[in-house]
N, C-alpha and C. Protein backbone atom coordinates (compact mmCIF):
# COMPACT_ATOMS: atom_id res chain seq x y z
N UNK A 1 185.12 31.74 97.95
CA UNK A 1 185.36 33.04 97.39
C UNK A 1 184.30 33.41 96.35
N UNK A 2 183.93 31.94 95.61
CA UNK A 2 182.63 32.50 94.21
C UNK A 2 181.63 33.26 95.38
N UNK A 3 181.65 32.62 96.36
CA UNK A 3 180.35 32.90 97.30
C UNK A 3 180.01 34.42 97.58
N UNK A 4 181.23 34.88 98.07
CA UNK A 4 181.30 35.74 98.71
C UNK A 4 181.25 36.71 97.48
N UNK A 5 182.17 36.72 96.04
CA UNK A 5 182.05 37.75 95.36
C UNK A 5 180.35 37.56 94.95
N UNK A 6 179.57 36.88 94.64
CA UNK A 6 178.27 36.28 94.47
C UNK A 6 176.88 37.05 95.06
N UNK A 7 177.28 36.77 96.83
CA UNK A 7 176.72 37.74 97.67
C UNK A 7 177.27 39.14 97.55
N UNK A 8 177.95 39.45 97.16
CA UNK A 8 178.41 40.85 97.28
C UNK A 8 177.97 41.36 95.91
N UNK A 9 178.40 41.09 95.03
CA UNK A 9 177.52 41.46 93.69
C UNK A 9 176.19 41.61 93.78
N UNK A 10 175.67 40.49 94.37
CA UNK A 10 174.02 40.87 94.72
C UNK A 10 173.97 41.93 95.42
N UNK A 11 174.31 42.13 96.89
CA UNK A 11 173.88 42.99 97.63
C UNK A 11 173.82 44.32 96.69
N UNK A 12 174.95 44.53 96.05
CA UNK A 12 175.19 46.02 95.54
C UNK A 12 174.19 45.75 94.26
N UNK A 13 173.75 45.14 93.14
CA UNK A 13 172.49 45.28 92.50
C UNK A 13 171.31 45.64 93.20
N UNK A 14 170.91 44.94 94.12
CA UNK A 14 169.80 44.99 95.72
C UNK A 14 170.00 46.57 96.14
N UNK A 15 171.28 47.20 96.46
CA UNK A 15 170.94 48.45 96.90
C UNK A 15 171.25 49.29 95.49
N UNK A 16 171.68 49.25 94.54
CA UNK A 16 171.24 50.10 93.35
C UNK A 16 169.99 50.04 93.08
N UNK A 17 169.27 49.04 93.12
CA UNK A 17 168.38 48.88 92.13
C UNK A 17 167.10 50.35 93.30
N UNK A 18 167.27 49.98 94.53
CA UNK A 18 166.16 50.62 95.51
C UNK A 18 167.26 52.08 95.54
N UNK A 19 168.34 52.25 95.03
CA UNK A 19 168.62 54.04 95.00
C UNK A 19 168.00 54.59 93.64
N UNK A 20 167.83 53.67 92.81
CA UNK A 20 167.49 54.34 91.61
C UNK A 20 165.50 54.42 91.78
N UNK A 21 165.28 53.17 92.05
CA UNK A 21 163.30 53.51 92.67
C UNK A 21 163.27 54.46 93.47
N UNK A 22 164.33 55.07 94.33
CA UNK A 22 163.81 55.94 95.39
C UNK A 22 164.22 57.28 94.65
N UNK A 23 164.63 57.24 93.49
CA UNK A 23 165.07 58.75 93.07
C UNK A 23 163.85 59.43 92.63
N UNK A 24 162.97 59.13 92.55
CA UNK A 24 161.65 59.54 92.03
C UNK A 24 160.74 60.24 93.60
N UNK A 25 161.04 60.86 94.39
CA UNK A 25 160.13 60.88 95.66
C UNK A 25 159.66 62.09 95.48
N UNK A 26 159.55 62.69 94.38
CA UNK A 26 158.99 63.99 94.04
C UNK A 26 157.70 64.25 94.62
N UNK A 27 157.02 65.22 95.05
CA UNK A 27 155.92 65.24 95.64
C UNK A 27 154.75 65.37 94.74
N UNK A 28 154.05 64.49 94.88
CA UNK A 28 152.67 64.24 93.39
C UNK A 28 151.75 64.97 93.92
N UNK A 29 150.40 65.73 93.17
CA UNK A 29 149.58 66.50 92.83
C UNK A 29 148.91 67.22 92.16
N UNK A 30 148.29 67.59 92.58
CA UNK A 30 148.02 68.54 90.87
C UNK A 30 148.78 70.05 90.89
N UNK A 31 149.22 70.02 89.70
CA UNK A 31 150.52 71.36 89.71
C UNK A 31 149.78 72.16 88.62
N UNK A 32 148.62 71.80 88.58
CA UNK A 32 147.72 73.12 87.23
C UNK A 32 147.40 74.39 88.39
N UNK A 33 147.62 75.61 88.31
CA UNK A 33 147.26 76.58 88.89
C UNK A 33 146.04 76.98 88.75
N UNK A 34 145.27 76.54 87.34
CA UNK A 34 144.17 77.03 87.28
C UNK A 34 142.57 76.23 87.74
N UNK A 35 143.25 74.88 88.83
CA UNK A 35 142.30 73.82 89.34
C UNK A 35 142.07 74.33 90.61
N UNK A 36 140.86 74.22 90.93
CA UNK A 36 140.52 73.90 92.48
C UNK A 36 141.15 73.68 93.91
N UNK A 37 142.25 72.02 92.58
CA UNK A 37 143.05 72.04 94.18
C UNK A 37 144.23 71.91 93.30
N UNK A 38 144.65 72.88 93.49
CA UNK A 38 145.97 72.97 93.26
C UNK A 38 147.25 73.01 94.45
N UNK A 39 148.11 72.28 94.07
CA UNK A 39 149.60 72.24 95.00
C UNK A 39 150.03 72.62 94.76
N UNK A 40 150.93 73.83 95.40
CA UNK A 40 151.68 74.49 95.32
C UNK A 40 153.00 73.75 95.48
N UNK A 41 152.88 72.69 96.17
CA UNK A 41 154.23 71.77 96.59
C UNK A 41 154.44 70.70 95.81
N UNK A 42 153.50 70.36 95.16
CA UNK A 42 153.62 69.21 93.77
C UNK A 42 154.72 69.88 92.95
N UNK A 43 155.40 68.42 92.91
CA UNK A 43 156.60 68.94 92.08
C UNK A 43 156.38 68.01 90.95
N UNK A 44 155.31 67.01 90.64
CA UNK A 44 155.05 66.35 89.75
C UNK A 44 153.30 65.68 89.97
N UNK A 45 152.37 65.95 88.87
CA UNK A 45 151.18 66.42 88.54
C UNK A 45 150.89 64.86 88.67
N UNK A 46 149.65 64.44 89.11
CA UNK A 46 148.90 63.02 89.34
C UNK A 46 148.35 63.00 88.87
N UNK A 47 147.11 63.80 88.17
CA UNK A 47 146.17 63.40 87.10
C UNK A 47 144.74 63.84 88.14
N UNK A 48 145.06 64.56 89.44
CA UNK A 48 144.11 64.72 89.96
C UNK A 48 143.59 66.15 90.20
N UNK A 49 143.99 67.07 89.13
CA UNK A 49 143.71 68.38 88.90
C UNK A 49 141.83 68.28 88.88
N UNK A 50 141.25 69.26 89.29
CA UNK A 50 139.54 69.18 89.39
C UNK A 50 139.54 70.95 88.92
N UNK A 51 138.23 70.79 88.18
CA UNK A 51 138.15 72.32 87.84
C UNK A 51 136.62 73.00 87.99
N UNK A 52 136.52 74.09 87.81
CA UNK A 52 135.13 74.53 88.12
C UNK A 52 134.98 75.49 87.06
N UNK A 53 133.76 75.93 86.46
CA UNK A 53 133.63 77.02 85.58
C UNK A 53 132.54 77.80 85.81
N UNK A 54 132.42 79.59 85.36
CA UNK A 54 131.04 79.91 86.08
C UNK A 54 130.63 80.73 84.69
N UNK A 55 129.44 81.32 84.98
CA UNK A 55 128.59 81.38 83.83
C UNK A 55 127.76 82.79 84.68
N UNK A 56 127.55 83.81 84.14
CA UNK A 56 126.22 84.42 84.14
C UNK A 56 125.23 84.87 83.18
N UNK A 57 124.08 84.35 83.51
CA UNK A 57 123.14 84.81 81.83
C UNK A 57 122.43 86.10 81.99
N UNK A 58 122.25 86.89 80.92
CA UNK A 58 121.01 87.74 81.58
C UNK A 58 120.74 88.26 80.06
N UNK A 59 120.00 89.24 80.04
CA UNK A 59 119.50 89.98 78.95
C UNK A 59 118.76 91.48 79.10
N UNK A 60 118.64 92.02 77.81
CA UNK A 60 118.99 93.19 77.68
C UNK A 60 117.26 93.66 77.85
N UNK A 61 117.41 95.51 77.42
CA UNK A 61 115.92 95.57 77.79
C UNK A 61 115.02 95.52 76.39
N UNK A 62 115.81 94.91 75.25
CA UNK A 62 114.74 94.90 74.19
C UNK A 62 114.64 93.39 74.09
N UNK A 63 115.50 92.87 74.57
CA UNK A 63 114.79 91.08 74.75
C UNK A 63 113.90 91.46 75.97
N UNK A 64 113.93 91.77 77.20
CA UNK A 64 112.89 92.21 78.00
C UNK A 64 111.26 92.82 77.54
N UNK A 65 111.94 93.75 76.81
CA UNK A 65 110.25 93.76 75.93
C UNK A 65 109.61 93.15 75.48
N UNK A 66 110.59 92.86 74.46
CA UNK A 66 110.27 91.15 73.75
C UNK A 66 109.57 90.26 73.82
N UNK A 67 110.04 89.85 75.24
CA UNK A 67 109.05 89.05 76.02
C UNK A 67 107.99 89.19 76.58
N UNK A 68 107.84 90.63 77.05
CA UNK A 68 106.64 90.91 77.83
C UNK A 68 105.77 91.43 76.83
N UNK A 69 106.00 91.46 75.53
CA UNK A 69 105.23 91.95 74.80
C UNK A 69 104.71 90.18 74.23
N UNK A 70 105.43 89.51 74.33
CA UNK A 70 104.98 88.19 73.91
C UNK A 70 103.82 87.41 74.63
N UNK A 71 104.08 87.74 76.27
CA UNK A 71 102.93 87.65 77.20
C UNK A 71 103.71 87.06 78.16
N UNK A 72 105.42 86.89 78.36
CA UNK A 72 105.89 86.42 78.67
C UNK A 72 106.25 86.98 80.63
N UNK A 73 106.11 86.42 81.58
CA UNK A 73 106.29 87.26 83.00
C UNK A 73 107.41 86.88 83.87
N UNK A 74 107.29 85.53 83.18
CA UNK A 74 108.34 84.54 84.25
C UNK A 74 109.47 83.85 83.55
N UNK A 75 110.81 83.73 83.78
CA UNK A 75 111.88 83.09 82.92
C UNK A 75 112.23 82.34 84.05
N UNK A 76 112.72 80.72 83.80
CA UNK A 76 112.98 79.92 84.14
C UNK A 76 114.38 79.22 83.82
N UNK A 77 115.63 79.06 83.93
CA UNK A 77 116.81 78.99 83.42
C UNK A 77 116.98 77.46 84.21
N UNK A 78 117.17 76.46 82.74
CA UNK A 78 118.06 75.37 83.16
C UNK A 78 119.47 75.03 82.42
N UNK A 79 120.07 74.47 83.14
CA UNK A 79 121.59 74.18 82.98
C UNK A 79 121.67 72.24 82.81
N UNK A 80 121.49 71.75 81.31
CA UNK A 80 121.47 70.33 81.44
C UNK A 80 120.41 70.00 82.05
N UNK A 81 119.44 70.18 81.66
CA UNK A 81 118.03 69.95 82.62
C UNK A 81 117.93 70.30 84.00
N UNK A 82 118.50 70.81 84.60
CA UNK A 82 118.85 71.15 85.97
C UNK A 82 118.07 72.92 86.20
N UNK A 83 117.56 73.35 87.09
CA UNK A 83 117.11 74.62 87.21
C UNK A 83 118.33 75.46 87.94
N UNK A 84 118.61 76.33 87.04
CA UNK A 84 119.82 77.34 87.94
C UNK A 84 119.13 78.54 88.67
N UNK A 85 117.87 78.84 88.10
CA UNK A 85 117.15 80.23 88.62
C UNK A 85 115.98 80.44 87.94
N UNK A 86 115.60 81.51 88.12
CA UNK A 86 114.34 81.93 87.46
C UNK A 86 114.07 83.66 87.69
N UNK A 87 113.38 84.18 87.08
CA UNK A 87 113.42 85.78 87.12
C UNK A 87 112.20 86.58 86.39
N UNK A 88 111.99 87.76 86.67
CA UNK A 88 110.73 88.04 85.83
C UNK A 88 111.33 88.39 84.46
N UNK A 89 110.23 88.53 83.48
CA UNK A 89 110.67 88.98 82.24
C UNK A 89 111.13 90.60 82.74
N UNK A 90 111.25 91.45 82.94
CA UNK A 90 110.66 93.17 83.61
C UNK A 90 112.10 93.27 84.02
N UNK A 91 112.93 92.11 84.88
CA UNK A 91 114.28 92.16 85.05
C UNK A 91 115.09 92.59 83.80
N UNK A 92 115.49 93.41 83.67
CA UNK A 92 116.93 93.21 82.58
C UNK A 92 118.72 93.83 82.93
N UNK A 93 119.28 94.07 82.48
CA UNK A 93 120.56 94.79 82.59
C UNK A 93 120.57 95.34 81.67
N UNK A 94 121.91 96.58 81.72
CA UNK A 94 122.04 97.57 80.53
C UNK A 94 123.38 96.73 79.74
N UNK A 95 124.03 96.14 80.82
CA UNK A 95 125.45 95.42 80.33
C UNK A 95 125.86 94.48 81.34
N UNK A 96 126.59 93.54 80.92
CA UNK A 96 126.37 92.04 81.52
C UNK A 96 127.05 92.35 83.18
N UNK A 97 126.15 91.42 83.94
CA UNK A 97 126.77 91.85 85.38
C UNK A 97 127.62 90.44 85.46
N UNK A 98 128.36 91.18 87.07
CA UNK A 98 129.22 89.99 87.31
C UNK A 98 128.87 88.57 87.56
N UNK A 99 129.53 87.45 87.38
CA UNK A 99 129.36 86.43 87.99
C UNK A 99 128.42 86.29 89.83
N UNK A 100 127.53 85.92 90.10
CA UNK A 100 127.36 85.68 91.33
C UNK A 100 126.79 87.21 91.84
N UNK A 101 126.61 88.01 90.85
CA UNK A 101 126.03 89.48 91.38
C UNK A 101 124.56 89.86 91.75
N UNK A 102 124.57 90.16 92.68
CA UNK A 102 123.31 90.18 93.34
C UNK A 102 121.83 90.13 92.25
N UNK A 103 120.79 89.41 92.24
CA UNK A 103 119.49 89.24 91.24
C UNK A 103 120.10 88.78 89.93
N UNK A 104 121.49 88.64 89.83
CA UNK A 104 122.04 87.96 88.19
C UNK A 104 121.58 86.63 88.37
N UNK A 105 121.12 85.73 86.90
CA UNK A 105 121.29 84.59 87.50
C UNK A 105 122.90 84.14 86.90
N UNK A 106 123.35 83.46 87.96
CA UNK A 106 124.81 82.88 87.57
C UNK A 106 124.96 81.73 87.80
N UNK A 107 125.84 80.56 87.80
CA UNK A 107 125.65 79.38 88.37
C UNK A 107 127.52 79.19 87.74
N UNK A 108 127.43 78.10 88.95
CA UNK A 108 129.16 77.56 88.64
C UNK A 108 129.23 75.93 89.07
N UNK A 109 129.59 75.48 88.06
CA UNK A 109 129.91 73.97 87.68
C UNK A 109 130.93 73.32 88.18
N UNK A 110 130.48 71.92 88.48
CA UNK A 110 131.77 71.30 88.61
C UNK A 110 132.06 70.30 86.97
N UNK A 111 133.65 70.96 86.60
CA UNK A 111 133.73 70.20 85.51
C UNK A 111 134.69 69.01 85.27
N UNK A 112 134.79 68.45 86.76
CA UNK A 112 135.19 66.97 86.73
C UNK A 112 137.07 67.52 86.70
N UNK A 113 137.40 66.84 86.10
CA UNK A 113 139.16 67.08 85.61
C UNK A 113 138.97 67.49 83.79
N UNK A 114 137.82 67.74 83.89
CA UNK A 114 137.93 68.63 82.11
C UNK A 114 138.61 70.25 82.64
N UNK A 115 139.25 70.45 81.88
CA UNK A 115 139.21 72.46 81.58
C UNK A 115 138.19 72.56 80.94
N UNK A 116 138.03 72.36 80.00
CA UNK A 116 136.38 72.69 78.95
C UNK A 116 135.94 71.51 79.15
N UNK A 117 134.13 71.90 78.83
CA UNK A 117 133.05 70.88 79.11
C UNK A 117 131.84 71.95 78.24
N UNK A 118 131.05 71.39 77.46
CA UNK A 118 129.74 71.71 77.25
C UNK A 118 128.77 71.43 78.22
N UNK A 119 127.88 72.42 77.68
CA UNK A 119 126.54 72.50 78.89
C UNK A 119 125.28 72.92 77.76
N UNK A 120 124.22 72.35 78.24
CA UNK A 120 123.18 73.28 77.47
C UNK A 120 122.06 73.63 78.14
N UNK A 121 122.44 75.16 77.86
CA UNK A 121 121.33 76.02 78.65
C UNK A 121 119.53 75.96 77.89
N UNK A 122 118.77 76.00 78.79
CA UNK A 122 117.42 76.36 78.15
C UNK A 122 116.53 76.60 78.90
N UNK A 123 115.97 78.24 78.40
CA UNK A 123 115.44 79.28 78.91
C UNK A 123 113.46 79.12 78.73
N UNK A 124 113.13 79.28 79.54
CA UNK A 124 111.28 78.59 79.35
C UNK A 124 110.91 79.53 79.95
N UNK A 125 109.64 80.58 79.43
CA UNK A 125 108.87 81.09 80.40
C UNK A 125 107.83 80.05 81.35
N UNK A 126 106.33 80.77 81.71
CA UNK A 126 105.86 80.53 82.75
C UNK A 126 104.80 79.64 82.06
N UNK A 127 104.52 79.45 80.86
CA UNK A 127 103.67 78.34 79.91
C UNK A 127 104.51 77.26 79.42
N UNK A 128 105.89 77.12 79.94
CA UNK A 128 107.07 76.11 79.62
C UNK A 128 107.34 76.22 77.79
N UNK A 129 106.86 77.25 77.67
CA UNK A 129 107.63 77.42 75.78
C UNK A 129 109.24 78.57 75.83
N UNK A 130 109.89 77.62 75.59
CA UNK A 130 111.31 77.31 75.48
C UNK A 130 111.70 79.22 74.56
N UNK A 131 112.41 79.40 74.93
CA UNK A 131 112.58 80.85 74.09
C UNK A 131 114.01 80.57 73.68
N UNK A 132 114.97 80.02 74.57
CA UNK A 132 116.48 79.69 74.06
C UNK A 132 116.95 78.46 74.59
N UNK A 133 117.76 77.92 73.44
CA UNK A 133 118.33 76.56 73.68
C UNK A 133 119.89 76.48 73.19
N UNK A 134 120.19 77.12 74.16
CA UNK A 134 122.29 77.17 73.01
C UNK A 134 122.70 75.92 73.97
N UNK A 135 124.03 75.83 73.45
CA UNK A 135 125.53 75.14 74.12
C UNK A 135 126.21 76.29 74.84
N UNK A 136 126.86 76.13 75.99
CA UNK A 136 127.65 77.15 76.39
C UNK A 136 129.35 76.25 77.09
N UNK A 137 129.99 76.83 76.17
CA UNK A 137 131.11 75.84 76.52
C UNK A 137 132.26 76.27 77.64
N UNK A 138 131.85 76.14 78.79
CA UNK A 138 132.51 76.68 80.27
C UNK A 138 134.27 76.50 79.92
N UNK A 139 134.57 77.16 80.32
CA UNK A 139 135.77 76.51 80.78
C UNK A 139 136.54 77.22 81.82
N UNK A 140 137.89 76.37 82.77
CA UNK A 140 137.91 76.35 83.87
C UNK A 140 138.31 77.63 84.36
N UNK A 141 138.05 78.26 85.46
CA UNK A 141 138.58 79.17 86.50
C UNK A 141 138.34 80.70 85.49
N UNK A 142 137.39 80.45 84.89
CA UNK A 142 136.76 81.65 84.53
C UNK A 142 134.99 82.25 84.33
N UNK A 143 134.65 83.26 84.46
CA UNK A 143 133.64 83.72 84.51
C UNK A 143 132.80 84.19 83.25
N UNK A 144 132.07 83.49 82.58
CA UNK A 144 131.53 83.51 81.36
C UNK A 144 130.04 84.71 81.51
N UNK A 145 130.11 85.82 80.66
CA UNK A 145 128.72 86.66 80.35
C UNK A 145 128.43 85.63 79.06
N UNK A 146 126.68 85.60 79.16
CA UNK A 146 126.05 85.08 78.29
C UNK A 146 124.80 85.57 77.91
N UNK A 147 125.10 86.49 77.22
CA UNK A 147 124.01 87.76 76.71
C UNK A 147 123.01 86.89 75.82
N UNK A 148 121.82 86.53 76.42
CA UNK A 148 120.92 86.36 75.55
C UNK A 148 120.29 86.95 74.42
N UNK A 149 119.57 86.87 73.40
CA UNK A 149 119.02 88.32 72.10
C UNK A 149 117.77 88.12 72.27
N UNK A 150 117.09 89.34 71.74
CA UNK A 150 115.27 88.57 71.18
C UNK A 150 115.32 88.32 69.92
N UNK A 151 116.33 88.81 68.97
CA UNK A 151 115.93 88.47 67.74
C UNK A 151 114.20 87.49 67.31
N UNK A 152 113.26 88.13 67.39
CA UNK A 152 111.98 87.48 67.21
C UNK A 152 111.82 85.92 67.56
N UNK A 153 111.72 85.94 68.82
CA UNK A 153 111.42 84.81 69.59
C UNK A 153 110.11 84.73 69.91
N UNK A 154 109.14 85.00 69.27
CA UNK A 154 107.83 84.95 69.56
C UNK A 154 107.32 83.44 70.01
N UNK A 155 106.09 83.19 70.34
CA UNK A 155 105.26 81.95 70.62
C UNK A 155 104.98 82.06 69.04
N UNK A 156 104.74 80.82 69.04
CA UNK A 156 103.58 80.28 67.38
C UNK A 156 102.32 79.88 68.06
């Protein structure tokens, strides 16, 4: 009889123990709406949310002068040492264009599973002298204007 109440006590710990592990079968993913890949069917978040951020730079027509009055013809745009584009000085806008808009330069990142990430942009004409060097701090599932100035950026 110890036996039997013995085995039977076990069995029923044995199947509690696997109803209570199986209560968890929630469907895992990433449940951030504002990632890449987002699940709509995740009912509980894995840690595998991925994000992207975008950026467009450009400038106006008195930094355009600016430059071409500097001797400047050619702009060269890197992202983290990386080249995103390049453009004449003579290009400008009146007010910032869209992301990805035709002759803008724009560029879009992958920022790992960050929402925010720094980047640093730097702008070189066609003699490689550097005219701008900021931080631009992306962040995810949005479209960043990044109005450059001339404020007297001359060569020395």
């Amino acid at each position: 009889m110890k036996k039997a109440l013995f085995f039977t006590g076990s069995l029923i710990l044995i199947i509690g123990l696997i109803l209570i592990g199986s209560c968890d079968n929630k469907v895992r993913g990433c449940t951030d709406p504002d990632s890449i890949n987002f699940n709509e069917f995740a009912e509980k978040n894995d840690g595998s949310c991925l994000y992207e951020g975008d950026a467009v730079i450009w400038y106006d027509e008195v930094a355009s002068a600016g430059l071409t009055d500097d001797g400047a013809t050619a702009l060269t745009f890197y992202l983290d040492g990386e080249v995103i584009g390049s453009s004449a000085t003579s290009v400008y806008w009146e007010d910032a264009p869209d992301c990805g808009e035709n002759g803008s330069i724009s560029v879009s990142v992958d920022m790992g599973n960050n929402k925010t990430r720094n980047y640093t942009l730097s702008v070189k004409d066609q003699d490689n002298f550097e005219y701008w060097n900021t931080t631009l701090p992306f962040e995810a599932n949005t479209c960043m204007a990044i109005g450059l100035t001339w404020e007297s950026r001359k060569k020395k």
